[in-house]
C-alpha atoms as a PDB file:
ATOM      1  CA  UNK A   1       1.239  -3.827 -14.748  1.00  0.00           C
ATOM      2  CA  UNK A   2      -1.575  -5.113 -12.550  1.00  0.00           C
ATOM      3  CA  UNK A   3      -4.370  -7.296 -14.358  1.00  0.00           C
ATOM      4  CA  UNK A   4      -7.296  -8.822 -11.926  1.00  0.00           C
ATOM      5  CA  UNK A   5     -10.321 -11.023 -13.607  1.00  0.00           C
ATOM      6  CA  UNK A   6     -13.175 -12.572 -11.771  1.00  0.00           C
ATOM      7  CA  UNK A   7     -11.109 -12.685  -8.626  1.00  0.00           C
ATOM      8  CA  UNK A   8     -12.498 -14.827  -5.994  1.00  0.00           C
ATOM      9  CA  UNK A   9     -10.631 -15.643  -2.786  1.00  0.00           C
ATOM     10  CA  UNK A  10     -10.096 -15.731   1.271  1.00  0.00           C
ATOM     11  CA  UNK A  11      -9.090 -18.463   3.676  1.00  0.00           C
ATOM     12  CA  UNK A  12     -10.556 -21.730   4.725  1.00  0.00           C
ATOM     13  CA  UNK A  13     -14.100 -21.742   5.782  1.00  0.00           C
ATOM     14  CA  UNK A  14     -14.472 -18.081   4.218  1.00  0.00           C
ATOM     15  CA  UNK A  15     -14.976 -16.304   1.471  1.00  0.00           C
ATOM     16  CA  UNK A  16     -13.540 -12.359   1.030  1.00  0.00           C
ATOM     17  CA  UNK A  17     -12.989 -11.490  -1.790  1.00  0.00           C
ATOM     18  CA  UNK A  18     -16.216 -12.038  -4.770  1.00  0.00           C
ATOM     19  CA  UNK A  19     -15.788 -10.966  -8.450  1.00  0.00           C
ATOM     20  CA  UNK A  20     -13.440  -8.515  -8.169  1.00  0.00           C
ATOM     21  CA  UNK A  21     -11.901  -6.727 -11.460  1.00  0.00           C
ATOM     22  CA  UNK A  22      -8.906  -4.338 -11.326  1.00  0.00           C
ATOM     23  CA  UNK A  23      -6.246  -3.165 -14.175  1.00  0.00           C
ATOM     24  CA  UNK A  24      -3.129  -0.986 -13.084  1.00  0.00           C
ATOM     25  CA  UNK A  25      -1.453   0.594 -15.504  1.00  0.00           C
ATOM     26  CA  UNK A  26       2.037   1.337 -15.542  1.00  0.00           C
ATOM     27  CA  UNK A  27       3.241   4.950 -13.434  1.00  0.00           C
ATOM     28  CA  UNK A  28      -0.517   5.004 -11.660  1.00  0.00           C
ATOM     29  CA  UNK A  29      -0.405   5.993  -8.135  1.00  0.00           C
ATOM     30  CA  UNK A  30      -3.628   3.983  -6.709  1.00  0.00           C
ATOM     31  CA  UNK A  31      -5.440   4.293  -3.287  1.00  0.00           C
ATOM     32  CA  UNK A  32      -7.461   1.452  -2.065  1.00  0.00           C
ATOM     33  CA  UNK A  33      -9.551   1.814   0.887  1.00  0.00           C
ATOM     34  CA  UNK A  34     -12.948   0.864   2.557  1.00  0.00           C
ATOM     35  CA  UNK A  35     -13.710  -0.151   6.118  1.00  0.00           C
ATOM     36  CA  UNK A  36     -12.193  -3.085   8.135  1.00  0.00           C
ATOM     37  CA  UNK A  37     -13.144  -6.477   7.303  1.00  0.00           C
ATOM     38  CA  UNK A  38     -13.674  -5.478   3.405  1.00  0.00           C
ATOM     39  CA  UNK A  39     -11.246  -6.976   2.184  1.00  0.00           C
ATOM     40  CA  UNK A  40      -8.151  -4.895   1.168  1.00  0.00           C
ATOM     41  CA  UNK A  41      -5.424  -6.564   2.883  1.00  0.00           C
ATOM     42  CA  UNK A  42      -6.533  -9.865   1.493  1.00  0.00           C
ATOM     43  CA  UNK A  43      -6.675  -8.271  -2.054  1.00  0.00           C
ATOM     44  CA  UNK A  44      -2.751  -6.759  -1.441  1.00  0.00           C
ATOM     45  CA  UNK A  45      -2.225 -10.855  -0.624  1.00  0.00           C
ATOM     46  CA  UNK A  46      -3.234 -11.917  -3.824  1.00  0.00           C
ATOM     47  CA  UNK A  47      -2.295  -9.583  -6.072  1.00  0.00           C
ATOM     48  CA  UNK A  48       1.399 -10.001  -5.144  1.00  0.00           C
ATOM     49  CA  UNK A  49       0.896 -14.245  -4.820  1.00  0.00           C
ATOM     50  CA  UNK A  50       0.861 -14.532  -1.168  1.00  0.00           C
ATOM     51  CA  UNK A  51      -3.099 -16.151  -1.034  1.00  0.00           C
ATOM     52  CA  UNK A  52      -3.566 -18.319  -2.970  1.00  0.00           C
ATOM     53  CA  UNK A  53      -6.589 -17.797  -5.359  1.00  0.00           C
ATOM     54  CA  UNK A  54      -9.802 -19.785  -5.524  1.00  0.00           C
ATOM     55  CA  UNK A  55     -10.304 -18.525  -9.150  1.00  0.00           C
ATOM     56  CA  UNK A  56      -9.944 -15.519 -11.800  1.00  0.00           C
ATOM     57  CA  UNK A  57      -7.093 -14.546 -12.663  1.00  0.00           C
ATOM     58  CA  UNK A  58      -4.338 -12.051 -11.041  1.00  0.00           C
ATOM     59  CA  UNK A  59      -1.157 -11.035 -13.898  1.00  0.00           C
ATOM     60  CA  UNK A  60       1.837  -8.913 -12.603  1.00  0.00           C
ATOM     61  CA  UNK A  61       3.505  -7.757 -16.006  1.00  0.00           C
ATOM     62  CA  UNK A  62       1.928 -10.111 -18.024  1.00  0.00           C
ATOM     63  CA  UNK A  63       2.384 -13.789 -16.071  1.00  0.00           C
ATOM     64  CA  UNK A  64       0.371 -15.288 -13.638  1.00  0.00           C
ATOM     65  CA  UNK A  65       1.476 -14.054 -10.546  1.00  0.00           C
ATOM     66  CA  UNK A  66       1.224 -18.011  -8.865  1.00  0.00           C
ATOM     67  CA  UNK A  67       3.389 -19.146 -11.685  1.00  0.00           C
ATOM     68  CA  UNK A  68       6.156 -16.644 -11.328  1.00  0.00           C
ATOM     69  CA  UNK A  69       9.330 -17.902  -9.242  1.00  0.00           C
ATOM     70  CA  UNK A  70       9.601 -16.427  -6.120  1.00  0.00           C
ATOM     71  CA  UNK A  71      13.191 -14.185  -6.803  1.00  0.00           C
ATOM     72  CA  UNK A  72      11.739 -13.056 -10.039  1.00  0.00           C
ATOM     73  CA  UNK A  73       8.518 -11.453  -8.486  1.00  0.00           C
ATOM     74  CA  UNK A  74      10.747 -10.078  -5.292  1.00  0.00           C
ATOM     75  CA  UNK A  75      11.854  -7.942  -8.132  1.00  0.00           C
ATOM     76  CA  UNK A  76       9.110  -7.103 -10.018  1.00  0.00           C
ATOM     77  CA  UNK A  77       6.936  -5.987  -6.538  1.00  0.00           C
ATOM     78  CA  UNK A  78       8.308  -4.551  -2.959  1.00  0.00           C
ATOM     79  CA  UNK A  79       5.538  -5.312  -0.472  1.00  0.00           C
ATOM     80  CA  UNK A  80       5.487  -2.737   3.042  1.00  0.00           C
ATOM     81  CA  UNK A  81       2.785  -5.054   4.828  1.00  0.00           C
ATOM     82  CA  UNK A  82       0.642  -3.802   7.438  1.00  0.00           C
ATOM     83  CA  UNK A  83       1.736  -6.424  10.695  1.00  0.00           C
ATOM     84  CA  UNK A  84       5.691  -5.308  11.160  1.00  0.00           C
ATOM     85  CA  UNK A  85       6.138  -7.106  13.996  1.00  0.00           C
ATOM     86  CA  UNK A  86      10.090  -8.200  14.446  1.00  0.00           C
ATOM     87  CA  UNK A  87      11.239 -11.136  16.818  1.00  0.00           C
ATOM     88  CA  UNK A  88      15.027 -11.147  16.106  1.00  0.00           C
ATOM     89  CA  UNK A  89      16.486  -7.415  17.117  1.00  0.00           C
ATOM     90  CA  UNK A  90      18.204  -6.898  13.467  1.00  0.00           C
ATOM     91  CA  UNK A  91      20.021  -3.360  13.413  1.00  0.00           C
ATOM     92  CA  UNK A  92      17.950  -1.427  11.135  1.00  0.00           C
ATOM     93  CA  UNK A  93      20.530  -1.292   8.272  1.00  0.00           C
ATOM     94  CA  UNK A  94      20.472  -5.483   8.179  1.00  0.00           C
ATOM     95  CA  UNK A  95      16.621  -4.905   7.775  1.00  0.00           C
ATOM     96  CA  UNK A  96      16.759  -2.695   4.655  1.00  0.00           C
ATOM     97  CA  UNK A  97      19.362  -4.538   3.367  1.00  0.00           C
ATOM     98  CA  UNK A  98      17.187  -7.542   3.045  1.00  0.00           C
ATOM     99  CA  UNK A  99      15.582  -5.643   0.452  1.00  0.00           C
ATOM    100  CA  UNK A 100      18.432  -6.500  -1.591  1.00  0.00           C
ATOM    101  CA  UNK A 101      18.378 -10.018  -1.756  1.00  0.00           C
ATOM    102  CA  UNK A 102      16.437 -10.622  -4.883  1.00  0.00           C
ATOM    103  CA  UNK A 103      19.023  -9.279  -6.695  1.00  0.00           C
ATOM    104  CA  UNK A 104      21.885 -10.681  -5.251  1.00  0.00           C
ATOM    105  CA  UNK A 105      24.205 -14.128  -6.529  1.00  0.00           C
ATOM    106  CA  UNK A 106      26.384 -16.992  -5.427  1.00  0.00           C
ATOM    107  CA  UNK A 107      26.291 -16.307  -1.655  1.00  0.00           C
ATOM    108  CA  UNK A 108      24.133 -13.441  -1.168  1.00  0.00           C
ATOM    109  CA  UNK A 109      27.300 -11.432  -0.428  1.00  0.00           C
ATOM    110  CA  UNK A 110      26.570  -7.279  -0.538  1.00  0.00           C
ATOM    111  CA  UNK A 111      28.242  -5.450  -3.937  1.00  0.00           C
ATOM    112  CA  UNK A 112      28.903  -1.642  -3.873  1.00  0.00           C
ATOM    113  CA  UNK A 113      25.531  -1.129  -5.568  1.00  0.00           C
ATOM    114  CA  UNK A 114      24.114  -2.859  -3.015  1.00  0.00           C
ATOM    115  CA  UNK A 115      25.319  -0.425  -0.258  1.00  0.00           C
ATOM    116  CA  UNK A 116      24.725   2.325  -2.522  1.00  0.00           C
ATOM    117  CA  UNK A 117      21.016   1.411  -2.659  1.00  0.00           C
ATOM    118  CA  UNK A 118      20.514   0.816   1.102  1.00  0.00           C
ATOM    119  CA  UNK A 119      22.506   4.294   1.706  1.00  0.00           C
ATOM    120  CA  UNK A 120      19.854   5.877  -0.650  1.00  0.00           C
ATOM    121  CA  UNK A 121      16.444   4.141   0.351  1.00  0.00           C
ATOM    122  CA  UNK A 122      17.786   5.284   4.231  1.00  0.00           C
ATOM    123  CA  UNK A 123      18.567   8.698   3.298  1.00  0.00           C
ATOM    124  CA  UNK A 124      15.277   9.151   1.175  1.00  0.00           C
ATOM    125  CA  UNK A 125      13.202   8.262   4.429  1.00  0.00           C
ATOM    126  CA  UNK A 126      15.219   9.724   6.575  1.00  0.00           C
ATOM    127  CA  UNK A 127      16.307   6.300   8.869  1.00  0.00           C
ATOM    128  CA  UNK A 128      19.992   6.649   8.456  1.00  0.00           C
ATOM    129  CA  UNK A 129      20.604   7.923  12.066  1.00  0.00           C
ATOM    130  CA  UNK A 130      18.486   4.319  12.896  1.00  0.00           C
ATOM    131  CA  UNK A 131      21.171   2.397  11.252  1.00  0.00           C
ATOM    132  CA  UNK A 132      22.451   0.475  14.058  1.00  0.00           C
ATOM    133  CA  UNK A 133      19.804   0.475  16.540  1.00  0.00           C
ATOM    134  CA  UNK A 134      18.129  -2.700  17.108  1.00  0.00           C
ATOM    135  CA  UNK A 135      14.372  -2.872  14.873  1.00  0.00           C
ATOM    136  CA  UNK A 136      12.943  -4.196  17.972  1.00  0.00           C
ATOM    137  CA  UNK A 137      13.648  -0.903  20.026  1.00  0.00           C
ATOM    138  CA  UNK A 138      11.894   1.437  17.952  1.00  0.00           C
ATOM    139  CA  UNK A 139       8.583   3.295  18.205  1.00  0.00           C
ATOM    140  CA  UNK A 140       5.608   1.686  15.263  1.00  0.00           C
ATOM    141  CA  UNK A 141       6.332   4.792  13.011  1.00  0.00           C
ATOM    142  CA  UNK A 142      10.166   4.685  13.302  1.00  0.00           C
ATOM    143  CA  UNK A 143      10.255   0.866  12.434  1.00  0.00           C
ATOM    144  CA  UNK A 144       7.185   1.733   9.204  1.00  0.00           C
ATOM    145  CA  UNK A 145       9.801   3.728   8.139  1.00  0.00           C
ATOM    146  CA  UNK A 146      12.887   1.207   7.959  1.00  0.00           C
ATOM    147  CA  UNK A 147      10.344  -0.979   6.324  1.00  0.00           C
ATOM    148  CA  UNK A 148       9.327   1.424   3.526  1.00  0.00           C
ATOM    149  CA  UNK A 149      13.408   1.889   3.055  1.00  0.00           C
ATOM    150  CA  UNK A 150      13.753  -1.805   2.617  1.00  0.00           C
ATOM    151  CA  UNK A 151      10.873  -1.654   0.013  1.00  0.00           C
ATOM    152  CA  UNK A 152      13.075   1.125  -2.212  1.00  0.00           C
ATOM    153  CA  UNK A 153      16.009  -0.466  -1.261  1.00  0.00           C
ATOM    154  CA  UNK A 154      14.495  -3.508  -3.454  1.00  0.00           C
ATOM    155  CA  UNK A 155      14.064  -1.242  -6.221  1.00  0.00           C
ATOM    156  CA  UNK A 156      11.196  -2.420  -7.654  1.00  0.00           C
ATOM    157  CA  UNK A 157       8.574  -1.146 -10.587  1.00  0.00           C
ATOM    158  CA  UNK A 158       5.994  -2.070  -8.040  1.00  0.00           C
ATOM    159  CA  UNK A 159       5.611  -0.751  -4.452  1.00  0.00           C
ATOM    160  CA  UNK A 160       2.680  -1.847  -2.407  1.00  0.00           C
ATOM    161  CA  UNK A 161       2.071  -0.667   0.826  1.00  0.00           C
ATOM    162  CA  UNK A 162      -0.910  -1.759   3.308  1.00  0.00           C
ATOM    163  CA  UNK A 163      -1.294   0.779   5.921  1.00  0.00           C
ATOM    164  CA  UNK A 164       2.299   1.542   5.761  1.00  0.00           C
ATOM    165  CA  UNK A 165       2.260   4.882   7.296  1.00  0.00           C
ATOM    166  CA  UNK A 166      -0.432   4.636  10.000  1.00  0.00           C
ATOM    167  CA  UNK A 167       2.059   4.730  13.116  1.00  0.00           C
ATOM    168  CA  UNK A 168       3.818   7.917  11.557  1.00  0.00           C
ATOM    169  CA  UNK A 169       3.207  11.736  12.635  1.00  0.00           C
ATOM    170  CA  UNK A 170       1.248  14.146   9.886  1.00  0.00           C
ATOM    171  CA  UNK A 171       5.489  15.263   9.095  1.00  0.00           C
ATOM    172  CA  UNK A 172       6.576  12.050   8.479  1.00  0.00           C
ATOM    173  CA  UNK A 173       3.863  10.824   6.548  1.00  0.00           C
ATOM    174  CA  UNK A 174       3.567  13.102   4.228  1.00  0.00           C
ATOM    175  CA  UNK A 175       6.954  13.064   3.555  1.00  0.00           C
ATOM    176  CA  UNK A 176       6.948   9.332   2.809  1.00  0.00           C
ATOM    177  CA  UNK A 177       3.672  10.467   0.014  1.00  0.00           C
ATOM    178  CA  UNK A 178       6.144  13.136  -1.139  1.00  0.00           C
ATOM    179  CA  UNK A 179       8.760  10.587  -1.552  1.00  0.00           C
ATOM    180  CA  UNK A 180       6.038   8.214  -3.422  1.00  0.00           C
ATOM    181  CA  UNK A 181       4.620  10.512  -5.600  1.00  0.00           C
ATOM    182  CA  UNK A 182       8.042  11.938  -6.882  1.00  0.00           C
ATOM    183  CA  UNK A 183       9.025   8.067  -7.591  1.00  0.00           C
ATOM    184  CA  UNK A 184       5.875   7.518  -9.226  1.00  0.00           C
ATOM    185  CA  UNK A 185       5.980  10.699 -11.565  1.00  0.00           C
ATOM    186  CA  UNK A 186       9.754  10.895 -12.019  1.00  0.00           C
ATOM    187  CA  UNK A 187      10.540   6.461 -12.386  1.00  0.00           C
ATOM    188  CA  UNK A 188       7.184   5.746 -13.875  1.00  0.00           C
ATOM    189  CA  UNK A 189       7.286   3.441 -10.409  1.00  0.00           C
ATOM    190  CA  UNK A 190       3.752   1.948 -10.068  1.00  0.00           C
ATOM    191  CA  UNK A 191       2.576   2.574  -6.426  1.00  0.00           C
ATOM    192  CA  UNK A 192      -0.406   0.525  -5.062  1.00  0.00           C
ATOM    193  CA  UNK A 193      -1.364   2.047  -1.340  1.00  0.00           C
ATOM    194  CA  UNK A 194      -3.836   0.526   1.170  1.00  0.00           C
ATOM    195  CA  UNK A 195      -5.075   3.487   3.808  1.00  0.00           C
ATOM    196  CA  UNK A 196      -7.941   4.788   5.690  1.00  0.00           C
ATOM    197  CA  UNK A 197      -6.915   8.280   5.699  1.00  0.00           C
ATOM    198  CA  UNK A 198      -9.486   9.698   2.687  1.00  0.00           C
ATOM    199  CA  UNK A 199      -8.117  12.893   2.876  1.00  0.00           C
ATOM    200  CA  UNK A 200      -4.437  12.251   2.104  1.00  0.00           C
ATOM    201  CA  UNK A 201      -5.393   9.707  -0.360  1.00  0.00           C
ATOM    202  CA  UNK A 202      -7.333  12.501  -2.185  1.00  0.00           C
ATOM    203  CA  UNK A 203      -4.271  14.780  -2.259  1.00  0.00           C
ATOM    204  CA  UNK A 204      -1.695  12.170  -3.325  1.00  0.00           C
ATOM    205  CA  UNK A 205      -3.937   9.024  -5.152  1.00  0.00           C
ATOM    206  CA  UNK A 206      -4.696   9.946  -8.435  1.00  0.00           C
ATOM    207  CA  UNK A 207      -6.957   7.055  -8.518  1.00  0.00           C
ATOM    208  CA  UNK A 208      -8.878   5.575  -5.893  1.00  0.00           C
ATOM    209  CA  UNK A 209     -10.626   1.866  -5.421  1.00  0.00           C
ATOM    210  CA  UNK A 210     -13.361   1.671  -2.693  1.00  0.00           C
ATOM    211  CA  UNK A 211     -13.930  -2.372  -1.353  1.00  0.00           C
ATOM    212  CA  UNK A 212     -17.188  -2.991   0.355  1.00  0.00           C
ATOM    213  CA  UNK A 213     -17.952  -6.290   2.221  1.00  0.00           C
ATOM    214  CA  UNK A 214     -15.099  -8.249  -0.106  1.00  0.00           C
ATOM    215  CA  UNK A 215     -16.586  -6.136  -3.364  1.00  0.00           C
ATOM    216  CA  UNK A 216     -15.236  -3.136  -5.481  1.00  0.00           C
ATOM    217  CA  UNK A 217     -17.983  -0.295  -5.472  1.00  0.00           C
ATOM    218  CA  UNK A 218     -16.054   2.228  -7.059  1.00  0.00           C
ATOM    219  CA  UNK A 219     -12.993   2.860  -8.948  1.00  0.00           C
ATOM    220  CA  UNK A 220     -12.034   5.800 -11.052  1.00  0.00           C
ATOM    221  CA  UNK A 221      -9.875   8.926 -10.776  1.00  0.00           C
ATOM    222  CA  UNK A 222     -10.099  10.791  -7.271  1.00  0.00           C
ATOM    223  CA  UNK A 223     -12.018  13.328  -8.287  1.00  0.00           C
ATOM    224  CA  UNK A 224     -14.741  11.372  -9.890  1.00  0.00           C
ATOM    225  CA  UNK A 225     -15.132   8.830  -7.306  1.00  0.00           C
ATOM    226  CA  UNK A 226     -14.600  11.051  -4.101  1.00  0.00           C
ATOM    227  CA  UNK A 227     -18.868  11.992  -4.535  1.00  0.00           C
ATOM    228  CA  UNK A 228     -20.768  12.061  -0.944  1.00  0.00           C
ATOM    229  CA  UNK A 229     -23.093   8.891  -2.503  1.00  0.00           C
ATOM    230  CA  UNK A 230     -20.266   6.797  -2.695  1.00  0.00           C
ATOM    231  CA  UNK A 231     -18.992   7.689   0.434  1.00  0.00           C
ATOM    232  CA  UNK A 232     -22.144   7.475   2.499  1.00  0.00           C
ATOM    233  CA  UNK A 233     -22.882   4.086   0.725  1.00  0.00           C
ATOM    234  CA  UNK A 234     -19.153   2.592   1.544  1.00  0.00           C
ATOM    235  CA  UNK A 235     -19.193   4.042   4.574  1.00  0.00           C
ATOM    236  CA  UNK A 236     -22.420   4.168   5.605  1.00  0.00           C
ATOM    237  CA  UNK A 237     -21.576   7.863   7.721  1.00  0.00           C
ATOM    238  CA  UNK A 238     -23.072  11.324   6.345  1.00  0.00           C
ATOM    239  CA  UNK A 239     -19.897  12.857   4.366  1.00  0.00           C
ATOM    240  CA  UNK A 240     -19.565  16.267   2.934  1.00  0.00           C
ATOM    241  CA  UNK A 241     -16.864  16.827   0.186  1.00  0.00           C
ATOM    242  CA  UNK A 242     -15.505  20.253   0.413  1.00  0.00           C
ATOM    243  CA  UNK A 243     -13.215  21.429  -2.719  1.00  0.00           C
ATOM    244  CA  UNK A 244      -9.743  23.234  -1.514  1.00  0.00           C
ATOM    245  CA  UNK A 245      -9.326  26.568  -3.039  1.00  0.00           C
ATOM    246  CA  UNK A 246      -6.056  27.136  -5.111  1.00  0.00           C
ATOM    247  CA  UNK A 247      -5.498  23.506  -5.215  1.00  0.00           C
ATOM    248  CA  UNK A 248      -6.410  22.308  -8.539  1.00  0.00           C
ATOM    249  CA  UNK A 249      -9.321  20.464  -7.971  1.00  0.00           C
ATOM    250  CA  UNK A 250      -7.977  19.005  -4.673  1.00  0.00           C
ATOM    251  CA  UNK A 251     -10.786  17.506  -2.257  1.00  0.00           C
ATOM    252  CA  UNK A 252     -11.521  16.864   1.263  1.00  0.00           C
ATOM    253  CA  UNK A 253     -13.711  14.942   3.417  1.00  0.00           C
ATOM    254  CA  UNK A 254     -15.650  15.708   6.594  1.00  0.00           C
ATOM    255  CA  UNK A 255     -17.466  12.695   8.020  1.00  0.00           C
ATOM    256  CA  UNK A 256     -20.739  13.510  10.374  1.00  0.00           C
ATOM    257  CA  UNK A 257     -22.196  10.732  12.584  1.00  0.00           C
ATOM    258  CA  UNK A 258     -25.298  10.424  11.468  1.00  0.00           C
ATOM    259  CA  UNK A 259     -28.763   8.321  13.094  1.00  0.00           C
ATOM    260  CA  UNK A 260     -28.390   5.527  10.961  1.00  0.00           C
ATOM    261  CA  UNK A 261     -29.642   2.361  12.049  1.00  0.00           C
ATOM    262  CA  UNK A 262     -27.033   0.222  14.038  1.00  0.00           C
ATOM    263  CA  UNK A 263     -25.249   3.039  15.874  1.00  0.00           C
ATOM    264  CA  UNK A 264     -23.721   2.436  19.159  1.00  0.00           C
ATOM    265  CA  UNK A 265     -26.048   3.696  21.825  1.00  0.00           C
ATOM    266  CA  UNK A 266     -25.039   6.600  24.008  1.00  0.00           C
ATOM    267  CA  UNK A 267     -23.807   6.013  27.633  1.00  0.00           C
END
């Protein structure tokens, strides 16, 4: 679904992203993460034709992502981005509904499936009692959540979300990687999720891509790749990897500040 080659890219004056490779098959559920500045957000830019690239190449189903018309990829790929920020106070229905628009004709005016789909993506995350408030009254997990609805309510084979859940309490997000993960197994829907939390990625991702200082350092299923080395080296923090009992090979991390070089001092 997702093909990357030699990807190099960023914004004037600098560099990000260097040599990156990445293929996404069809019904994976992928976790990308690594520490701030690495480059993750700018790699969710590209691979859905936001930035523009310097060179390589970046395919979504088979066509050059730059070269695909704007409607057409709006419904190949849903995109939950990580700044939500709202100016205009759109009742949280209007917002989903947006989601629709790469599917609609003539003027744009809602069909029945149209409501049906809004109904559903609102009732899946729980945002239907939301409907009519105003976006820009709501608390940062409330207003993630109208934004992941509008992503379903696109109904797309691709959802990628960049730190879509970091606002939310432990019950809603994990009912948004419930909701996810049955899509994914269920639709074959290919899910492509930006996060820091290493611990719910390990549960829910069963692949995960670690970016280091704009480069990919490791990339394989969860349980292959979630090894203290790689950890410590991304991270550059002591981790231990604990495996959960009666969880099927399920693992967690503990991170341990260690007296590495370049440590804040103490007060």
């Amino acid at each position: 679904m997702i093909q990357v080659e030699h990807l190099h890219c960023g914004y004037p004056g600098r560099k990000v992203l260097t040599e990156v490779n990445l293929t996404i098959k069809v019904g994976e559920f992928v976790g990308i993460l690594g520490p701030n500045g690495s480059g993750k957000t700018t790699l969710v830019l590209a691979l859905t034709g936001v930035l523009p690239i310097r060179s390589g190449i970046v395919h979504l189903n088979g066509k050059d992502v730059a070269a695909i018309p704007h409607r057409e990829r709006a419904r190949l790929v849903a995109v939950v981005p990580q700044d939500l920020q709202v100016a205009y106070p759109y009742t949280c229905r209007e917002v989903v509904a947006m989601g629709r628009y790469p599917h609609q004709r003539g003027g744009g005016r809602e069909t029945a499936e149209d409501a049906e789909r809004i109904e559903q993506a609102m009732v899946w995350t729980d945002t239907l009692d939301l409907a009519d408030r105003p976006i820009t009254e709501l608390s940062g997990g409330e207003r993630q959540r109208v934004f992941v609805a509008k992503a379903l309510a696109q109904d797309t084979p691709v959802l990628v979300l960049d730190e879509a859940v970091s606002a939310m309490d432990v019950h809603r997000k994990l009912h948004i990687f419930h909701l996810l993960k049955a899509l994914q197994e269920k639709e074959r829907r290919t899910v492509v999720f930006v996060l820091h939390d290493i611990n719910t990625a390990a549960v829910f991702c069963q692949r995960l891509v670690f970016l280091q200082r704009g480069r990919i350092v490791a990339d394989g299923p969860t349980c292959d790749v979630l090894q203290p080395e790689i950890l410590e080296k991304v991270y550059e923090t002591s981790a231990f990897v604990y495996s959960v009992p009666g969880r099927n090979g399920v693992r967690q991390v503990f991170f341990a500040r260690s007296s590495a070089a370049g440590e804040p001092h103490e007060p």
